[in-house]
Protein backbone atom coordinates (compact mmCIF):
# COMPACT_ATOMS: atom_id res chain seq x y z
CA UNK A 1 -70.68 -77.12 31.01
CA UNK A 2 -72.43 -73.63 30.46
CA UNK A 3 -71.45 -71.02 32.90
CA UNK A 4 -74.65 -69.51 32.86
CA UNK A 5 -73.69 -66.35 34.72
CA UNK A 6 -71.33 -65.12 31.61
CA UNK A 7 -74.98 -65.19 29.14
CA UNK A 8 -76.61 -62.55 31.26
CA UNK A 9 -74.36 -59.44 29.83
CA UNK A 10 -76.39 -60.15 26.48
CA UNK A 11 -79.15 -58.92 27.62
CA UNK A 12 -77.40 -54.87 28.92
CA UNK A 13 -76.84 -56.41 32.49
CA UNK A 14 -73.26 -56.42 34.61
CA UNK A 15 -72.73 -59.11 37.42
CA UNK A 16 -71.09 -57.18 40.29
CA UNK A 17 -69.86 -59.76 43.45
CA UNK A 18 -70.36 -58.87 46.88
CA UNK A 19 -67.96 -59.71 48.91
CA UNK A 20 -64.29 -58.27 49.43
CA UNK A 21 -61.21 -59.97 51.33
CA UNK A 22 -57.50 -59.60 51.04
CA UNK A 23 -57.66 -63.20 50.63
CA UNK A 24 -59.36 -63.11 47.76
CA UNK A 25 -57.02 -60.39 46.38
CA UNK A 26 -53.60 -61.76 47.54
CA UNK A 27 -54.49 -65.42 46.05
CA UNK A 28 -55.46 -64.08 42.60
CA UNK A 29 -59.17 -65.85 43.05
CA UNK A 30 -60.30 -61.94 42.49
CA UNK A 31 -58.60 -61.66 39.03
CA UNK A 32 -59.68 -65.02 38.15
CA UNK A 33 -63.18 -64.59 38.73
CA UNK A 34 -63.09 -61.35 36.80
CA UNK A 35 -61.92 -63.54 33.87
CA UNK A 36 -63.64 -66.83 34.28
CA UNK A 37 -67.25 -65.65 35.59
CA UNK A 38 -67.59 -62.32 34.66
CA UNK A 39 -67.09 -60.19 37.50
CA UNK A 40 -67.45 -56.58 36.50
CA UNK A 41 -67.13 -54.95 39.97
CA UNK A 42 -67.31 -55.36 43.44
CA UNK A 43 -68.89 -54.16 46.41
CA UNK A 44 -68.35 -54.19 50.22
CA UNK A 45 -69.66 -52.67 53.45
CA UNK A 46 -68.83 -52.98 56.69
CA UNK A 47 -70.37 -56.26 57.62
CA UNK A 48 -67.98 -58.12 54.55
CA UNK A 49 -65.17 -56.41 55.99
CA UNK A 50 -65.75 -57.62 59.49
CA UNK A 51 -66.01 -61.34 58.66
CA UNK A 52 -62.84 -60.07 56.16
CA UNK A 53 -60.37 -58.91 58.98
CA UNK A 54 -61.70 -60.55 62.42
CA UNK A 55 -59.82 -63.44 63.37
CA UNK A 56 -57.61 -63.44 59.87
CA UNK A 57 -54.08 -63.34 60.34
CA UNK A 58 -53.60 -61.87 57.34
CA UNK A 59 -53.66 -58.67 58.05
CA UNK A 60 -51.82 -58.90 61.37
CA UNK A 61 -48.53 -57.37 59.74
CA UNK A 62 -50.26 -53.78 58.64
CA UNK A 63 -52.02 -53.79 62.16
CA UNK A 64 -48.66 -54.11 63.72
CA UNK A 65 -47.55 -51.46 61.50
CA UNK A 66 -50.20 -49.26 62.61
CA UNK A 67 -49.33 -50.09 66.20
CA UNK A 68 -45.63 -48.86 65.75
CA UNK A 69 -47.36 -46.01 63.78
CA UNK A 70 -49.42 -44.95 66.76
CA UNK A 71 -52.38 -45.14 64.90
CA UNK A 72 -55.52 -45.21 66.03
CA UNK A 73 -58.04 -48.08 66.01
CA UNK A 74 -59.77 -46.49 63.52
CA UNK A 75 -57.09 -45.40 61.31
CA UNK A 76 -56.42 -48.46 61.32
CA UNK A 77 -59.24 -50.06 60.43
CA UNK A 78 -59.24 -47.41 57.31
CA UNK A 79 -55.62 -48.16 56.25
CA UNK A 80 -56.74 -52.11 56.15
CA UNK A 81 -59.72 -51.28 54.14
CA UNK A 82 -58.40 -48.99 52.18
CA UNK A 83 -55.09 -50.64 50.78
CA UNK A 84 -57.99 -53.56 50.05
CA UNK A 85 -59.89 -51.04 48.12
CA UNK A 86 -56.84 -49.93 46.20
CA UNK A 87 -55.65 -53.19 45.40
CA UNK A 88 -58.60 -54.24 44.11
CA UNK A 89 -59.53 -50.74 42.21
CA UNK A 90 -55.98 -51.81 40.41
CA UNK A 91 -57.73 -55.48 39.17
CA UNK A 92 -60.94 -54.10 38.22
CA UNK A 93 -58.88 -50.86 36.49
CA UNK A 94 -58.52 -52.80 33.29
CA UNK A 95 -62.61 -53.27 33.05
CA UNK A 96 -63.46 -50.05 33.97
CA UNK A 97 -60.83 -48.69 31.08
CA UNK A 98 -62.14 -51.14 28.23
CA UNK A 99 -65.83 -50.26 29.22
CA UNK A 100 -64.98 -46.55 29.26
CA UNK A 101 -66.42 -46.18 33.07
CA UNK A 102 -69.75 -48.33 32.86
CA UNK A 103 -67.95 -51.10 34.60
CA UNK A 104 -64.77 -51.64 37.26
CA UNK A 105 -65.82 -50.43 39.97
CA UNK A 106 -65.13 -51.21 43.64
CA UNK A 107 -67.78 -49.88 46.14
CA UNK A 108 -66.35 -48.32 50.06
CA UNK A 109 -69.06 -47.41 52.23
CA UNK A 110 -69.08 -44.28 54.37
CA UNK A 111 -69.03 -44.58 58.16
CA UNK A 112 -72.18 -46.42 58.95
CA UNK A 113 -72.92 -44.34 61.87
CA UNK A 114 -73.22 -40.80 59.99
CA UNK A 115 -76.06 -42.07 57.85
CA UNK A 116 -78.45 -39.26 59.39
CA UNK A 117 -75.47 -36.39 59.53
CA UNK A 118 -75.24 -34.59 55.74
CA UNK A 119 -72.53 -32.45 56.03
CA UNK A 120 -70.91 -35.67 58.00
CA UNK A 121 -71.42 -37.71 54.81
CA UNK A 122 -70.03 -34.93 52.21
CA UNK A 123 -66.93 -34.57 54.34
CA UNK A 124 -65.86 -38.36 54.49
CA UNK A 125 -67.11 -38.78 51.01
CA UNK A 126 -64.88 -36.35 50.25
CA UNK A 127 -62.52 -37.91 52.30
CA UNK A 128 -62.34 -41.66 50.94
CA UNK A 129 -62.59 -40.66 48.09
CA UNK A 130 -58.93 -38.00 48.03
CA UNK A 131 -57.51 -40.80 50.20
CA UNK A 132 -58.18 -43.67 48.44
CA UNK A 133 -56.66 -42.31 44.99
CA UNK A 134 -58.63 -44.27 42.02
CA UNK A 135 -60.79 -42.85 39.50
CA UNK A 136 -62.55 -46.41 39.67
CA UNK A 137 -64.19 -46.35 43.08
CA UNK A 138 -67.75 -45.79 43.89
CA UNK A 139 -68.20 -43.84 47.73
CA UNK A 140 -71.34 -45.81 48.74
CA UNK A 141 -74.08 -43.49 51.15
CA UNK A 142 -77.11 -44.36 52.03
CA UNK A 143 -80.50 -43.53 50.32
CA UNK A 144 -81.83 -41.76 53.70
CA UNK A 145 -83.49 -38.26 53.89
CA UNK A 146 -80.19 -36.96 54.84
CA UNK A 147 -78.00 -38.89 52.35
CA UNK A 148 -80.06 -38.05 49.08
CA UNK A 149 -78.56 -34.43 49.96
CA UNK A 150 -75.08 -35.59 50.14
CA UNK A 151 -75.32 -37.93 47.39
CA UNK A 152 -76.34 -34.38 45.25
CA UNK A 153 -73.57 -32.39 46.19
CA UNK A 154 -71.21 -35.36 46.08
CA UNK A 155 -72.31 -35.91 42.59
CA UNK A 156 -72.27 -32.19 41.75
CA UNK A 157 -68.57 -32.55 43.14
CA UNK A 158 -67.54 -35.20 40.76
CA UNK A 159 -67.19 -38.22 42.64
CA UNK A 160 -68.96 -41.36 41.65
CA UNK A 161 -71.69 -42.49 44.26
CA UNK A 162 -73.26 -46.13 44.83
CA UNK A 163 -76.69 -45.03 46.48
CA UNK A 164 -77.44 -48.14 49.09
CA UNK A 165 -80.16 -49.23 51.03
CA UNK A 166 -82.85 -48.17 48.85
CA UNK A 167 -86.37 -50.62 49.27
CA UNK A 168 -89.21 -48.49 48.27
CA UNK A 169 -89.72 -47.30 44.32
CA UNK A 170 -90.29 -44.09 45.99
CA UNK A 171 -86.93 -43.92 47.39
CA UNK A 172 -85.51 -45.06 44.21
CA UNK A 173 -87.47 -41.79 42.51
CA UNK A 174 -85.64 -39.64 45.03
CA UNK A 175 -82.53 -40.99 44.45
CA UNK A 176 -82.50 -40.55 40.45
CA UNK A 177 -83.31 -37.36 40.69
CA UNK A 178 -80.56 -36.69 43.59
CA UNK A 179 -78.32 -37.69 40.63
CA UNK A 180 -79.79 -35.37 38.27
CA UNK A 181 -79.86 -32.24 39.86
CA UNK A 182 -76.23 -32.90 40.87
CA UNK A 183 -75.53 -33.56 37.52
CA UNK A 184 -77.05 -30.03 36.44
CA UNK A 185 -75.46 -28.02 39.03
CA UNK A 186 -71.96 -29.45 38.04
CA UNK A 187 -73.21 -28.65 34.13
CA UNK A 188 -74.40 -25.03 35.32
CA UNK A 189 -70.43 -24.66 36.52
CA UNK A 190 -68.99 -25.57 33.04
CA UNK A 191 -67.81 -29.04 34.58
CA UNK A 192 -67.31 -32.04 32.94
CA UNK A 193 -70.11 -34.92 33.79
CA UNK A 194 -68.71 -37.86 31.28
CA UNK A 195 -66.61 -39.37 33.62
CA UNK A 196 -69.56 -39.47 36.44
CA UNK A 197 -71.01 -42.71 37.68
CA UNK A 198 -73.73 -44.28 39.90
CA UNK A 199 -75.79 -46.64 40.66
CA UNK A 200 -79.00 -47.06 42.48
CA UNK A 201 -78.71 -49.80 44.76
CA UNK A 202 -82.05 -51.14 45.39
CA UNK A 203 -82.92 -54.19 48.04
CA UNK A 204 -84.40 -57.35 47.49
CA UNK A 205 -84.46 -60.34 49.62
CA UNK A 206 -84.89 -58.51 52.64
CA UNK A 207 -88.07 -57.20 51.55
CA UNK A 208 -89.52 -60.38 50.88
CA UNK A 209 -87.72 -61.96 54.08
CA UNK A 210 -89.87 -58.83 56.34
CA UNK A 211 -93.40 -59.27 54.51
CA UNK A 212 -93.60 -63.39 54.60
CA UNK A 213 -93.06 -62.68 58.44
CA UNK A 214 -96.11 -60.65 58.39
CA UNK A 215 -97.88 -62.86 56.00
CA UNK A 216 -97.17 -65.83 58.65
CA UNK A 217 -98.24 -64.65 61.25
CA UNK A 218 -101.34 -63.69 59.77
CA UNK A 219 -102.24 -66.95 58.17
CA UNK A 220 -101.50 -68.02 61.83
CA UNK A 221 -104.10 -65.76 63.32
CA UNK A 222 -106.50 -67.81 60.93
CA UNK A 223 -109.48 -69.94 62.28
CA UNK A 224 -110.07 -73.52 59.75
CA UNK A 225 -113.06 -72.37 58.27
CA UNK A 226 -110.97 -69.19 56.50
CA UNK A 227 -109.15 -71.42 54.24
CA UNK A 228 -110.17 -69.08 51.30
CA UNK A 229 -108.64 -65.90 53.25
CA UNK A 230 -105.33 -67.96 53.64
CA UNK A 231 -105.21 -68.67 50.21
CA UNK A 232 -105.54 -64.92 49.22
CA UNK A 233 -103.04 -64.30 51.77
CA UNK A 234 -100.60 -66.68 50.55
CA UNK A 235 -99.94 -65.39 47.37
CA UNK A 236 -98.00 -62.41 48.07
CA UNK A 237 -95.41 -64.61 49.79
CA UNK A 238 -91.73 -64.30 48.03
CA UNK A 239 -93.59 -62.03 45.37
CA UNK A 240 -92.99 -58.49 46.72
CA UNK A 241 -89.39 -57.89 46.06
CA UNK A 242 -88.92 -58.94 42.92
CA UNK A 243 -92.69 -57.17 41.67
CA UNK A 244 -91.26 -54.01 43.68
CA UNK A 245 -88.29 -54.10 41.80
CA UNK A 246 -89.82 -54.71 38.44
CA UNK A 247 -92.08 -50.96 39.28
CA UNK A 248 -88.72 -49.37 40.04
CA UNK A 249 -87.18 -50.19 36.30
CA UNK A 250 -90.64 -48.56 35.06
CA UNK A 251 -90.09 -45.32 37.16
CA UNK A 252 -86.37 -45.35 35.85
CA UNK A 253 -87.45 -45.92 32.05
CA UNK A 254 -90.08 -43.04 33.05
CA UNK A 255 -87.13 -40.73 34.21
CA UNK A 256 -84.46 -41.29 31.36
CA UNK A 257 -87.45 -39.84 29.23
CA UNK A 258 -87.88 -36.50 30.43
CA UNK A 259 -86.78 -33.33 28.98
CA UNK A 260 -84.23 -33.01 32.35
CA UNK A 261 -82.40 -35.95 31.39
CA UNK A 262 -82.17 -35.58 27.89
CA UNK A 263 -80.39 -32.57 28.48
CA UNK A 264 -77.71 -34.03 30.83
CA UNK A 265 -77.44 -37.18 28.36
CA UNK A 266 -76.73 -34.70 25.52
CA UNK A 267 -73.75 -33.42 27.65
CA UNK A 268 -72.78 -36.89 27.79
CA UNK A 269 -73.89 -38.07 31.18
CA UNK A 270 -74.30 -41.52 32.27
CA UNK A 271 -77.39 -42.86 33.10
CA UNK A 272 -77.38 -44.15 37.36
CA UNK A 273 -78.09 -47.89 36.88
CA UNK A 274 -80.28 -49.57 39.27
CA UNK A 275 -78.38 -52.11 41.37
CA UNK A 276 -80.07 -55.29 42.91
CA UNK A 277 -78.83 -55.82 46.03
CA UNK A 278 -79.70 -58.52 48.65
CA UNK A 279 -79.81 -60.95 46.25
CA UNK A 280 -79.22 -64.22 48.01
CA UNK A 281 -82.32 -66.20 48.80
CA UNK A 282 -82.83 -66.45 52.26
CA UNK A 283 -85.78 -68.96 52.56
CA UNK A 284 -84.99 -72.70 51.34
CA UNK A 285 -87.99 -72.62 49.48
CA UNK A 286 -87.21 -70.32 47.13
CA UNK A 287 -85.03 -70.84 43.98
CA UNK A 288 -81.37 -69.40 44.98
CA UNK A 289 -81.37 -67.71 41.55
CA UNK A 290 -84.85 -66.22 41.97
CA UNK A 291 -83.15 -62.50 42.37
CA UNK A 292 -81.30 -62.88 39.49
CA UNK A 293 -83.55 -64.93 36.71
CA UNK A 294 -86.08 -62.54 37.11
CA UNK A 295 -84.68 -59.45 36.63
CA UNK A 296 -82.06 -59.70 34.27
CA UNK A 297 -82.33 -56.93 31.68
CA UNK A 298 -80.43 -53.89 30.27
CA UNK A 299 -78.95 -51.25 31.87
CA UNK A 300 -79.02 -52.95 35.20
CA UNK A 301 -76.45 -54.23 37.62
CA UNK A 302 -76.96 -57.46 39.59
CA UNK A 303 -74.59 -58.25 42.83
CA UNK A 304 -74.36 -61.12 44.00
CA UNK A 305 -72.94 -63.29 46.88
CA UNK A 306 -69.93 -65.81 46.16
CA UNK A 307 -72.42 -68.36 46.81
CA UNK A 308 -75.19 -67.12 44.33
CA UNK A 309 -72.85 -66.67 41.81
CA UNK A 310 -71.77 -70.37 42.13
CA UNK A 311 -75.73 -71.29 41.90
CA UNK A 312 -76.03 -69.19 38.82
CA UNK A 313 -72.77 -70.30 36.76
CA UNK A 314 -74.86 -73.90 37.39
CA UNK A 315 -78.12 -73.20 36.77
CA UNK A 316 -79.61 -69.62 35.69
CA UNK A 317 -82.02 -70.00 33.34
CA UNK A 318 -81.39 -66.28 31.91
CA UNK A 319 -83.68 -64.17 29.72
CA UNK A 320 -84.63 -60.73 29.59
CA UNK A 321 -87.52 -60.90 32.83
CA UNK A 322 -87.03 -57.24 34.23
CA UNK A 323 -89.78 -55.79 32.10
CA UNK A 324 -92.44 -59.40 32.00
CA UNK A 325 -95.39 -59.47 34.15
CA UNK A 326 -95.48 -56.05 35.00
CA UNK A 327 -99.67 -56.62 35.34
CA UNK A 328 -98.75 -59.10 37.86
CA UNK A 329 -96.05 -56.96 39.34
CA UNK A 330 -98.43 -53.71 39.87
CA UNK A 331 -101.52 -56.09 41.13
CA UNK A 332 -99.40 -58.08 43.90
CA UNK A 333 -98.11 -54.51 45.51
CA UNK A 334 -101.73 -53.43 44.90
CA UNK A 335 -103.03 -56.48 46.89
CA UNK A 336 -100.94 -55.63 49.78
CA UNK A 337 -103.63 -53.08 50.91
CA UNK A 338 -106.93 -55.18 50.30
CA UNK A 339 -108.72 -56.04 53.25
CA UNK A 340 -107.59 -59.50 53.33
CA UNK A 341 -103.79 -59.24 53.79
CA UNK A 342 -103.56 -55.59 54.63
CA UNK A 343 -99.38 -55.05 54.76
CA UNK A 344 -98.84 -51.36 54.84
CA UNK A 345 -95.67 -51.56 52.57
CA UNK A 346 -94.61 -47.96 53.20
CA UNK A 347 -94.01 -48.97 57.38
CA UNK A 348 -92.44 -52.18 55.93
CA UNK A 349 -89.81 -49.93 53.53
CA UNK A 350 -89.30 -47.24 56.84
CA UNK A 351 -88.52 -50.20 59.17
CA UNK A 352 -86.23 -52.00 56.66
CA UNK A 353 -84.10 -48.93 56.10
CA UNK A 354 -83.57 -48.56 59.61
CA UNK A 355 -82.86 -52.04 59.80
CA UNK A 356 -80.07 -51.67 57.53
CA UNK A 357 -78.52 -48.95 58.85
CA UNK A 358 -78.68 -50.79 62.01
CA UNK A 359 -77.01 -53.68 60.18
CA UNK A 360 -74.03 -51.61 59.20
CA UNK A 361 -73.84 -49.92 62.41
CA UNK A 362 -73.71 -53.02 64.44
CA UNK A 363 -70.81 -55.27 61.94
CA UNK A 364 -68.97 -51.82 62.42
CA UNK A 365 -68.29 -51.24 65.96
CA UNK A 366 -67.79 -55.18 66.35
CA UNK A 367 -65.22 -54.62 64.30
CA UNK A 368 -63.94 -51.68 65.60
CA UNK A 369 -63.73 -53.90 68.97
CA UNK A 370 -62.40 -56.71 68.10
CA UNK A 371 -59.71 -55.13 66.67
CA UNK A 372 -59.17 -53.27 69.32
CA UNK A 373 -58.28 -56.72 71.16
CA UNK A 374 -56.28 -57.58 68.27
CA UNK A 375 -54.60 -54.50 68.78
CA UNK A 376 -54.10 -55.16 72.29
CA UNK A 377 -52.52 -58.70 71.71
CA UNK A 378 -50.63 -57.73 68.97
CA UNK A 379 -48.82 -54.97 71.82
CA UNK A 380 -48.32 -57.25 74.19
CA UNK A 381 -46.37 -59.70 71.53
């Protein structure tokens, strides 16, 4: 059978999995997938690592070890996640050498709850990134007003940055050119910017998840005889993210032409790659490969769920979509603000991104407490 997931690096784009255990380390699934589907990096955040550690034994020895260590909850939590992140900066090391640095890469997000502190961010990006000890992992911060300013002097600083949370093309504008002038002020100190990567990590299915809501509960508020207004209505539903996305790879080809970048790419920089994130389907109406059929295309990274890869080995139907029906793309954002649906997609993008910082913050200190029982069971042993 065609695994349909290895035909979409033809066409420029890398298929990055979401999802991190020790489980999937220690059994060798990890390495496997990297050879059998195509895995060119990996990503996690603290929600993945709380389903990773709560209630699995396996790391009960190294929490025990912390115990005897006097360690803290929280160091311990970062020695759990960070041996992961070694281990599994070690599998993907052989990628990230035979790609020369475009690929390999395993993603460790920043304490959730700084996403609003700069200085905060610099510090433990500084931090994770000394303690951690691999040239192939990415520091992930968060695409908020006070994270673009980290994520420049991170940059500037030489460490390679996965830009999350990003759901307006606005947002992904400010973030590109974050990179760039971190870029320049690292070129304007005679410093090396070859060996510099990032990504853009831009949200889908939540997007469309947020505006169907809307959508429903206006074709809700509509009386029988306004069948044609429902209709209208109705045809933004499951459309926005992936038209959304499709603007933001315009504003990126837009960027990679100016005069700025061509500077920085004749000093050899790399260009940030936009990410798609949230890319497993949440309603049951949708295709479960709809995130990744459509915008497949170069210079991109898809990552996807364990689940949505499975879908896709099966049945992708890949082609180069990223850059098709961009008149489509531009008039169902447009349509947003006619009369008849009237979806004020800038209040949507605000509320998602504090939505996601909420759903960091939250999988984060449930973590933090349930190890903390763990902790306390593990003592009393």
């Amino acid at each position: 059978m065609t695994n349909h997931l290895l035909e979409i690096s033809t066409f420029g784009q890398s298929i990055w999995m979401d999802n991190l255990s020790r489980d999937l380390i220690e059994s060798g699934e990890l390495k496997q997938m990297t050879q059998d589907q195509g895995i060119r990096g990996i990503t996690s955040n603290p929600a993945i690592f709380e389903k990773a550690i709560a209630g699995n034994a396996t790391y009960d020895a190294d929490i025990e070890a912390g115990i005897k260590a006097g360690k803290s909850v929280l160091d311990i939590y970062e020695s759990l996640t960070f041996d992961d992140i070694r281990n599994a900066c070690d599998i993907f090391k052989p990628i990230y050498d035979q790609t020369q640095g475009l690929d390999g890469y395993v993603s460790i997000e920043v304490p959730p709850n700084i996403a609003n502190d700069t200085q905060a961010t610099i510090e433990q990006a500084h931090r994770y990134h000394r303690e951690i000890g691999r040239d192939n992992v990415m520091i992930k911060i968060p695409g908020t007003p006070a994270g673009l300013p980290a994520v420049e002097q991170v940059i500037a600083d030489g460490i390679n940055v996965n830009v999350t949370l990003l759901f307006s093309v606005q947002s992904y504008i400010d973030t590109a050119w974050a990179y760039i002038r971190g870029l320049e002020a690292r070129v304007a100190k005679g410093e090396d910017i070859s060996q510099i990567a990032s990504v853009a990590s831009f949200f889908l299915s939540r997007i469309d998840s947020k505006v169907d809501g809307l959508v429903d509960a206006k074709l809700k508020a509509l009386s029988p005889d306004q069948s044609h207004l429902a209709t209208q209505i109705a045809q933004v539903k499951g459309k926005v993210a992936i038209a959304n996305a499709k603007i933001a790879y315009q504003e990126y080809k837009k960027i990679i032409q100016t005069d700025r970048w061509k500077a920085l790419s004749a000093q050899e920089a790399n260009i940030q790659r936009l990410l798609w994130a949230s890319t497993s389907t949440k309603n049951p109406e949708y295709s479960d490969v709809m995130y990744v059929d459509e915008l497949v295309g170069p210079d991109t990274v898809n990552t996807l769920p364990p689940n949505t890869i499975q879908a896709c080995a099966d049945h992708c139907d890949v082609d180069n979509r990223v850059e098709q029906d961009m008149e489509n793309a531009y008039e169902t954002i447009s349509n947003l603000s006619n009369s008849a649906i009237h979806i004020d997609l800038d209040q949507v993008m605000n509320e998602l991104l504090a939505e996601g910082i909420d759903k960091f913050v939250q999988p984060f200190s449930s973590l933090l407490n349930s190890l903390e029982e763990k902790v306390k069971q593990l003592t009393t042993v």
